[in-house]
C-alpha atoms as a PDB file:
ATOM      1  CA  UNK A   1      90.868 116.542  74.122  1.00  0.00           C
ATOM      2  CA  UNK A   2      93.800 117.733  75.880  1.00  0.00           C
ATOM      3  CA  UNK A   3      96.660 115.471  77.855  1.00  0.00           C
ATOM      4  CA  UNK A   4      96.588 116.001  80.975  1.00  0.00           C
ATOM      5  CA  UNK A   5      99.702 117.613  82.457  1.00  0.00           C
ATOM      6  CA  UNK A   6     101.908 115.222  84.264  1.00  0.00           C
ATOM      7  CA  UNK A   7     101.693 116.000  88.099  1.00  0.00           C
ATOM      8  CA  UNK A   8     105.151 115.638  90.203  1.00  0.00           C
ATOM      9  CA  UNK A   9     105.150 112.564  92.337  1.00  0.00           C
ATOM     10  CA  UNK A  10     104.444 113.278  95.549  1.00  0.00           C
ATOM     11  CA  UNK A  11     106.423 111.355  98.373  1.00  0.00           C
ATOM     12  CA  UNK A  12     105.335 111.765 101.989  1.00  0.00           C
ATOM     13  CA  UNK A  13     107.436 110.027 104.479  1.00  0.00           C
ATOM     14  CA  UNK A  14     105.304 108.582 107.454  1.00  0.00           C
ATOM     15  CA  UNK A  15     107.850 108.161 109.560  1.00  0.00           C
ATOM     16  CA  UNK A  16     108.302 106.162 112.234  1.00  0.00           C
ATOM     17  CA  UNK A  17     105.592 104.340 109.724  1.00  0.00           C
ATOM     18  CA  UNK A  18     106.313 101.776 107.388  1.00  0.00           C
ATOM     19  CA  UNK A  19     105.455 103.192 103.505  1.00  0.00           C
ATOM     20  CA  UNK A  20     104.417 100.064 101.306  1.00  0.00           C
ATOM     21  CA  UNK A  21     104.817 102.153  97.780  1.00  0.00           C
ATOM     22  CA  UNK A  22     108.130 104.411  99.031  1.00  0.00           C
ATOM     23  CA  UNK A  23     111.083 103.611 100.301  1.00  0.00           C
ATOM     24  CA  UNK A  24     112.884 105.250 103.011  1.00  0.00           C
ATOM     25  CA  UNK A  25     114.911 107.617 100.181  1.00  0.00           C
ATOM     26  CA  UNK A  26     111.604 108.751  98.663  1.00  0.00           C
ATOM     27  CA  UNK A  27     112.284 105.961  95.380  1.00  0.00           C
ATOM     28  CA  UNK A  28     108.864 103.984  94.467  1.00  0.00           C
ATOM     29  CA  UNK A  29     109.660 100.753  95.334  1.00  0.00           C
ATOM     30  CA  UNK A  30     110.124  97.978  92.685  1.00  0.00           C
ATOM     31  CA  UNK A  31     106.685  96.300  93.164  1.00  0.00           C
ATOM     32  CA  UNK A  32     104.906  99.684  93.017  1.00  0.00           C
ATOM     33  CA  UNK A  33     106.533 101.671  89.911  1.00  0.00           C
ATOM     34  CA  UNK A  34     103.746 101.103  87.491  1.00  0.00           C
ATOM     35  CA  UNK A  35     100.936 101.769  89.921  1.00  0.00           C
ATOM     36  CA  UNK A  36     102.693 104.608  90.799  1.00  0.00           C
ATOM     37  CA  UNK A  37     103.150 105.522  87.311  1.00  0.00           C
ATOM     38  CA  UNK A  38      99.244 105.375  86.670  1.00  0.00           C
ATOM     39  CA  UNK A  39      98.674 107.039  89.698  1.00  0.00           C
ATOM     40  CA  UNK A  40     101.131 109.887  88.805  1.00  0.00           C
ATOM     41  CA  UNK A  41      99.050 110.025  85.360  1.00  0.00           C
ATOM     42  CA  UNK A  42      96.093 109.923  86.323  1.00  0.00           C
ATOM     43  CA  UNK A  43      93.521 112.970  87.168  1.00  0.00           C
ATOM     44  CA  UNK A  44      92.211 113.088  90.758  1.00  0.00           C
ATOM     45  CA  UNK A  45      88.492 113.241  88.786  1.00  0.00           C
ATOM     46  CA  UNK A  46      88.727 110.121  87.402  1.00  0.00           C
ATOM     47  CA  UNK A  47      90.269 108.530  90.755  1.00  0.00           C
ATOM     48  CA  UNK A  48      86.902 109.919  92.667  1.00  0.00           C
ATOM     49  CA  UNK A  49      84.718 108.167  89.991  1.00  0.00           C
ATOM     50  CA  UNK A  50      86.403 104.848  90.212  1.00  0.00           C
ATOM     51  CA  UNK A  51      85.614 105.281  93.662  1.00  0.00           C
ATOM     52  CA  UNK A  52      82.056 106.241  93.429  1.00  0.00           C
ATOM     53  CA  UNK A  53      81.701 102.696  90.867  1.00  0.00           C
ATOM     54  CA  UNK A  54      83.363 100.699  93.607  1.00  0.00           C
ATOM     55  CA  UNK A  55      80.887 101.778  96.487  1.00  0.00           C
ATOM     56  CA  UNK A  56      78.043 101.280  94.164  1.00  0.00           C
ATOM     57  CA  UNK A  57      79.092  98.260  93.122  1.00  0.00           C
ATOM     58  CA  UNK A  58      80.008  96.991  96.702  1.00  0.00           C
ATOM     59  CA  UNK A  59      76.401  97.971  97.825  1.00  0.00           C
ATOM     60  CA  UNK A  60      74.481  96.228  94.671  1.00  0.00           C
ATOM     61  CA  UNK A  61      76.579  93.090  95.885  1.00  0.00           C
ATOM     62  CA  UNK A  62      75.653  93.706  99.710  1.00  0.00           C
ATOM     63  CA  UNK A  63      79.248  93.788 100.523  1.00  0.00           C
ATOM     64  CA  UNK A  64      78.342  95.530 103.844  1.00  0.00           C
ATOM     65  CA  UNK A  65      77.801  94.981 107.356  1.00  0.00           C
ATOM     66  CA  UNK A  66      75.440  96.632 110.017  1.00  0.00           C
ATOM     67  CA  UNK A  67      76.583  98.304 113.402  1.00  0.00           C
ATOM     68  CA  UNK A  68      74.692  96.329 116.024  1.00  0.00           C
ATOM     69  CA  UNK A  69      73.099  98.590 118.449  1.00  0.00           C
ATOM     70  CA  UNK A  70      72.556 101.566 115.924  1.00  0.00           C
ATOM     71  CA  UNK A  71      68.844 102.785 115.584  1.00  0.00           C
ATOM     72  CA  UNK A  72      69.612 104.187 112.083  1.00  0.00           C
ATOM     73  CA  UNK A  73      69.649 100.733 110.463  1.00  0.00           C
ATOM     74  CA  UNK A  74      71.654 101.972 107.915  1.00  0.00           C
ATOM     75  CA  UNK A  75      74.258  99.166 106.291  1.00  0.00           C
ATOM     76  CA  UNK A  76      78.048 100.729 106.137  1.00  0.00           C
ATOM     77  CA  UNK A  77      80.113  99.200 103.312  1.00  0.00           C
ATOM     78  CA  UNK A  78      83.056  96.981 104.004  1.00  0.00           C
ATOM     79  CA  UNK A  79      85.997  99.810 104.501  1.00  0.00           C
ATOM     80  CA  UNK A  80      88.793  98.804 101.239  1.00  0.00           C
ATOM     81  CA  UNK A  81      91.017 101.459  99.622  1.00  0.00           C
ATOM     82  CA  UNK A  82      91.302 101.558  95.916  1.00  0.00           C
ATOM     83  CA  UNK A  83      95.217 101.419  96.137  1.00  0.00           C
ATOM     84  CA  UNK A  84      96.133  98.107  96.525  1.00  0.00           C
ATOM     85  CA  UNK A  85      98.898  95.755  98.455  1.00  0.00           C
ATOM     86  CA  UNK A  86     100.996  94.863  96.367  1.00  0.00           C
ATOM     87  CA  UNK A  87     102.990  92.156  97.167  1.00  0.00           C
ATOM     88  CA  UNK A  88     106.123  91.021  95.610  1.00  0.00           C
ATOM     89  CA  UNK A  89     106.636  87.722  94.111  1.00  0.00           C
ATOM     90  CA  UNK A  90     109.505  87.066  97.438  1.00  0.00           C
ATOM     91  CA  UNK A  91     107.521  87.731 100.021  1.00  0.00           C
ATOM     92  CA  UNK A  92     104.162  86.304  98.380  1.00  0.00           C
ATOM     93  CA  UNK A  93     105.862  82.933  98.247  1.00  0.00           C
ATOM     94  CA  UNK A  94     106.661  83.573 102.471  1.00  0.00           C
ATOM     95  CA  UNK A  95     103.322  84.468 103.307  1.00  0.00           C
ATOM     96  CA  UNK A  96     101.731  81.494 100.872  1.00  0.00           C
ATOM     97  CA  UNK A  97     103.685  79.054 102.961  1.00  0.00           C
ATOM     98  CA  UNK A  98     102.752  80.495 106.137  1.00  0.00           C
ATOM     99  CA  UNK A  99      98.990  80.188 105.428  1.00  0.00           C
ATOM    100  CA  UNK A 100      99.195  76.671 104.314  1.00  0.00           C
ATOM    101  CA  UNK A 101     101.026  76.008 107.774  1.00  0.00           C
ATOM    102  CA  UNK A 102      98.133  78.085 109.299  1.00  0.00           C
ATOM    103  CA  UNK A 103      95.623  76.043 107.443  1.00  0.00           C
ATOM    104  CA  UNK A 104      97.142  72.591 107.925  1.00  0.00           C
ATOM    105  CA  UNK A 105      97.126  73.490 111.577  1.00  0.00           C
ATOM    106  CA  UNK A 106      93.125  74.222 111.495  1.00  0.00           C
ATOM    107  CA  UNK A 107      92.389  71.662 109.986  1.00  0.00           C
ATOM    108  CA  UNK A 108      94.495  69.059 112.300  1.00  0.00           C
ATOM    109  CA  UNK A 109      92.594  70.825 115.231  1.00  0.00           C
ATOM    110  CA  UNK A 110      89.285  71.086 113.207  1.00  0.00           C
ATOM    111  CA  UNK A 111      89.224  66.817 112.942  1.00  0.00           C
ATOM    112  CA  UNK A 112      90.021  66.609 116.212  1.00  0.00           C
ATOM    113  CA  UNK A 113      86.518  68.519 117.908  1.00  0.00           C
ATOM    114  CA  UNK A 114      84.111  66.147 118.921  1.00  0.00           C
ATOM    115  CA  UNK A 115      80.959  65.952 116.438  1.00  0.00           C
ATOM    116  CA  UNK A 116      78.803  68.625 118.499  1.00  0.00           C
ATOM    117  CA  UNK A 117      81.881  71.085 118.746  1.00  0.00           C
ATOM    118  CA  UNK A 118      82.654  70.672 115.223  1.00  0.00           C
ATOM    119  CA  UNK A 119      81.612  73.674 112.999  1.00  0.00           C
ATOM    120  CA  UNK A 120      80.524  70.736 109.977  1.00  0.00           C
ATOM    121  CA  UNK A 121      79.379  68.229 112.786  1.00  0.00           C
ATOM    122  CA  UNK A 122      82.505  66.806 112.862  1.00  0.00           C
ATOM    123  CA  UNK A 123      82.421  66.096 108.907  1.00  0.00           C
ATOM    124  CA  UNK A 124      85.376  67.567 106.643  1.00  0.00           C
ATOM    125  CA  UNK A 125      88.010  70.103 107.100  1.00  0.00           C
ATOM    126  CA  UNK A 126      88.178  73.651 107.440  1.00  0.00           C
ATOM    127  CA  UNK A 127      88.898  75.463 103.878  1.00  0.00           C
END
């Protein structure tokens, strides 16, 4: 079988948009470089299939939702795109902190709702 030719990285600046995998020079950032690698390597035909798996996959699980109002019935899957956030270990840590604040503050509230108002009839915390 033969290797597939390496394809030139393509950089295309979004500006005035933010670009998670490039940086404003056109160098992959840190937290991207080996995605970027295996994307670089990687033939469009076998990106399409992954695809294809993941759809199937997210409608054997029923990882969809339906369009109230819409006479076709038809259940739309969950939109996700197969290149992934990737967050570095910095800002991770800053945005784990910031949910536990978030959550800590739900639950305070949460435990404060009378019985009726309270989503577990005024029983537990929020998770």
């Amino acid at each position: 079988m033969a290797t597939p030719k390496k394809k030139t990285p393509v950089f295309m600046p979004l500006k005035p948009f933010y670009n998670e995998m490039y940086a404003a020079d056109g160098s992959v950032r840190p937290q991207y470089l080996a995605f970027a690698d295996w994307l670089n390597n990687t033939p469009p035909e076998k990106i399409a299939q992954n695809r294809q798996a993941a759809d199937l996959l997210f409608h054997r699980v029923g990882i969809t939702f339906a369009v109230y109002g819409e006479t076709t019935g038809a259940e739309r899957l969950i939109p996700f795109d197969l290149v992934p956030h990737i967050i570095a270990g910095p800002k991770w840590d800053e945005v784990s902190r910031g949910l536990k604040q978030r959550i800590a503050a739900l639950n305070f509230f949460a435990r404060r709702l009378s019985p009726a108002e309270h989503p577990q009839g005024g029983q537990g915390a929020c998770r």
